[in-house]
C-alpha atoms as a PDB file:
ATOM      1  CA  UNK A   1       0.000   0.000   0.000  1.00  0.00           C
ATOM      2  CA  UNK A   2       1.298   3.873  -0.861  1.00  0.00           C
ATOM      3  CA  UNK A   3       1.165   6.329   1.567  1.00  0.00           C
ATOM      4  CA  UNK A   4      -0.249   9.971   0.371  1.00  0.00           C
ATOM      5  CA  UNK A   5       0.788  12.667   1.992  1.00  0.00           C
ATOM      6  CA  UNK A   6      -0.967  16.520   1.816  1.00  0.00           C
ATOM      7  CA  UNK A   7       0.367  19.407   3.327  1.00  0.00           C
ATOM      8  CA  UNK A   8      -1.848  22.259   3.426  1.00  0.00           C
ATOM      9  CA  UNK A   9       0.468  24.258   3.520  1.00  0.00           C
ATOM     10  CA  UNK A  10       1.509  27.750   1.820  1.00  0.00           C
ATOM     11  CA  UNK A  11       3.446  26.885  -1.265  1.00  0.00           C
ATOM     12  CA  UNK A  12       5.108  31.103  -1.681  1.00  0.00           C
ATOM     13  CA  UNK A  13       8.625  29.501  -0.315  1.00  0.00           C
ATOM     14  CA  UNK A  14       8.612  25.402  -1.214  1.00  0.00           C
ATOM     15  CA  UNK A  15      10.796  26.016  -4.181  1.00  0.00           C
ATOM     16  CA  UNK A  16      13.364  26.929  -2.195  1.00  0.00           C
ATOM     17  CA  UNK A  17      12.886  24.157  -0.086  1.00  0.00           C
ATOM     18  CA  UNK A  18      12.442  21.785  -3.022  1.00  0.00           C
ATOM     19  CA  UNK A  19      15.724  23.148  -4.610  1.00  0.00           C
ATOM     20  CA  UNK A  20      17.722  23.072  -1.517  1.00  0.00           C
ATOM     21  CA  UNK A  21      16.612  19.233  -1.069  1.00  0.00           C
ATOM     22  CA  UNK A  22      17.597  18.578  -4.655  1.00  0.00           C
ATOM     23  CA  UNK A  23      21.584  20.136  -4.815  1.00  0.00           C
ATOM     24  CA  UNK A  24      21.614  21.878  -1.508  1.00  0.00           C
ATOM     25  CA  UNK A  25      20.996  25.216  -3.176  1.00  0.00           C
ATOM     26  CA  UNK A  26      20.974  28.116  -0.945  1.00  0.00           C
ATOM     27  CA  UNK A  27      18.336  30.769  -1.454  1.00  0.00           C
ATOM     28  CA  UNK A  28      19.303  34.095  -3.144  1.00  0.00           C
ATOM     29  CA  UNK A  29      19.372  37.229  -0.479  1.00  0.00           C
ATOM     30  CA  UNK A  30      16.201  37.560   0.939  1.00  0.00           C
ATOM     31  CA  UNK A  31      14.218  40.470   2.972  1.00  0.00           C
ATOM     32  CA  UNK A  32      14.456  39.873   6.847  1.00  0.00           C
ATOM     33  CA  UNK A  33      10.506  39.065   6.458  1.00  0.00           C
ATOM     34  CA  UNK A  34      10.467  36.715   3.703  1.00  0.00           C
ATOM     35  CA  UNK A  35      13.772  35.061   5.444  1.00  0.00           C
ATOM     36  CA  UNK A  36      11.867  34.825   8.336  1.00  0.00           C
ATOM     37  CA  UNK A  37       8.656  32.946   6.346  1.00  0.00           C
ATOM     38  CA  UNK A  38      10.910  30.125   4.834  1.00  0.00           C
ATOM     39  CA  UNK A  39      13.201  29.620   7.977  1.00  0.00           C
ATOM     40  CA  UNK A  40       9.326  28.477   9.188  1.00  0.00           C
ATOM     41  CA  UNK A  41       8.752  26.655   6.737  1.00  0.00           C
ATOM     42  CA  UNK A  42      12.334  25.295   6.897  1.00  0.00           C
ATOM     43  CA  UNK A  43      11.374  23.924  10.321  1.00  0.00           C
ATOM     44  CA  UNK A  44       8.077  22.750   9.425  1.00  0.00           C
ATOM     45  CA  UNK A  45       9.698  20.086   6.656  1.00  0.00           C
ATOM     46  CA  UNK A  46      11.991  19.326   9.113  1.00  0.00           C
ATOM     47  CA  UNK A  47      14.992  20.738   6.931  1.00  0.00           C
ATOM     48  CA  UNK A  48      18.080  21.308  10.002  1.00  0.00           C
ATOM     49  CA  UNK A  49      20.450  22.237   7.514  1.00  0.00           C
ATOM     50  CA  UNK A  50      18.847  24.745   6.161  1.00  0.00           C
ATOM     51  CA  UNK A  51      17.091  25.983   9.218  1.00  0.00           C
ATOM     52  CA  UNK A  52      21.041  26.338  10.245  1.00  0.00           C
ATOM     53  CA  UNK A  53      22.099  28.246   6.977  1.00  0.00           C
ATOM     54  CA  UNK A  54      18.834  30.891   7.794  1.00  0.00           C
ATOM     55  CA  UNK A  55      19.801  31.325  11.198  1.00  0.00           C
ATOM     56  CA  UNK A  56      23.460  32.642  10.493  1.00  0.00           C
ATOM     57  CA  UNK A  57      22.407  35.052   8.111  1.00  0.00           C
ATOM     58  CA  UNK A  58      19.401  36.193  10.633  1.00  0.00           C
ATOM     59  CA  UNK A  59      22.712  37.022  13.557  1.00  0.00           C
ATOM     60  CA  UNK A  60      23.993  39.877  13.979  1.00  0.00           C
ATOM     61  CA  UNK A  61      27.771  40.543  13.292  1.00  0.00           C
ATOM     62  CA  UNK A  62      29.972  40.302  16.576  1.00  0.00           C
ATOM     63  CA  UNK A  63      32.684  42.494  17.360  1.00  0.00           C
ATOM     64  CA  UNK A  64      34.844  41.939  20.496  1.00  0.00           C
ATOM     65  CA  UNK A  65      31.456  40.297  22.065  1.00  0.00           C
ATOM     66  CA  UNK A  66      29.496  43.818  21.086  1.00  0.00           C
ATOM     67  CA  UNK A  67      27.157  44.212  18.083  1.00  0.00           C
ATOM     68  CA  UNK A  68      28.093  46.307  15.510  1.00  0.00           C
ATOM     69  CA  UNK A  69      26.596  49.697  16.493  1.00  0.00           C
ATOM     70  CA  UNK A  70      27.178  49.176  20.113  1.00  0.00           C
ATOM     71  CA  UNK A  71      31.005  49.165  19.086  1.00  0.00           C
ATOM     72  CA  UNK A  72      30.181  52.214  16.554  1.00  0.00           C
ATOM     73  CA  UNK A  73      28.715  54.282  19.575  1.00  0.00           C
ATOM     74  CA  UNK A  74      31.417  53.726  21.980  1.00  0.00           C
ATOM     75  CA  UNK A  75      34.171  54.296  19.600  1.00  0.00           C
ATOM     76  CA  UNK A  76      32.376  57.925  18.911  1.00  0.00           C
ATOM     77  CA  UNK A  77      32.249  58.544  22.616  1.00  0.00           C
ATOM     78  CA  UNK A  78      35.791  60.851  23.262  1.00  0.00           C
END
């Protein structure tokens, strides 16, 4: 017997899950908000490597242990 499966889902962002599947293609720049939309999605379809790949673009840069514009504020302080 075949199992059938049907996700009811929202299919905006499943070619960039489908593609990543197929040659672990990483999605072109997106907009914090549509980033955001896959990386759930991402999780949904239970893709870890790719949830990983979305998360590191979401951080911040780190300097010395300091974001970026707490390090640009102090360095303007005289």
């Amino acid at each position: 017997m075949m199992a059938v499966y049907f996700f009811d889902r929202d299919p905006t962002h499943f070619c960039h899950i489908l593609n990543y599947l197929r040659d672990s293609r990483m999605v072109p720049q997106l907009n914090p908000s549509n980033r955001n939309e896959l990386l759930a999605e991402a999780r949904f379809y239970g893709v870890q490597e790719l949830v990983r790949e979305l998360e590191s673009q979401a951080m911040p840069v780190v300097a010395r242990g300091r974001s970026i514009k707490a390090t640009k504020r102090r360095r303007r302080r005289y």
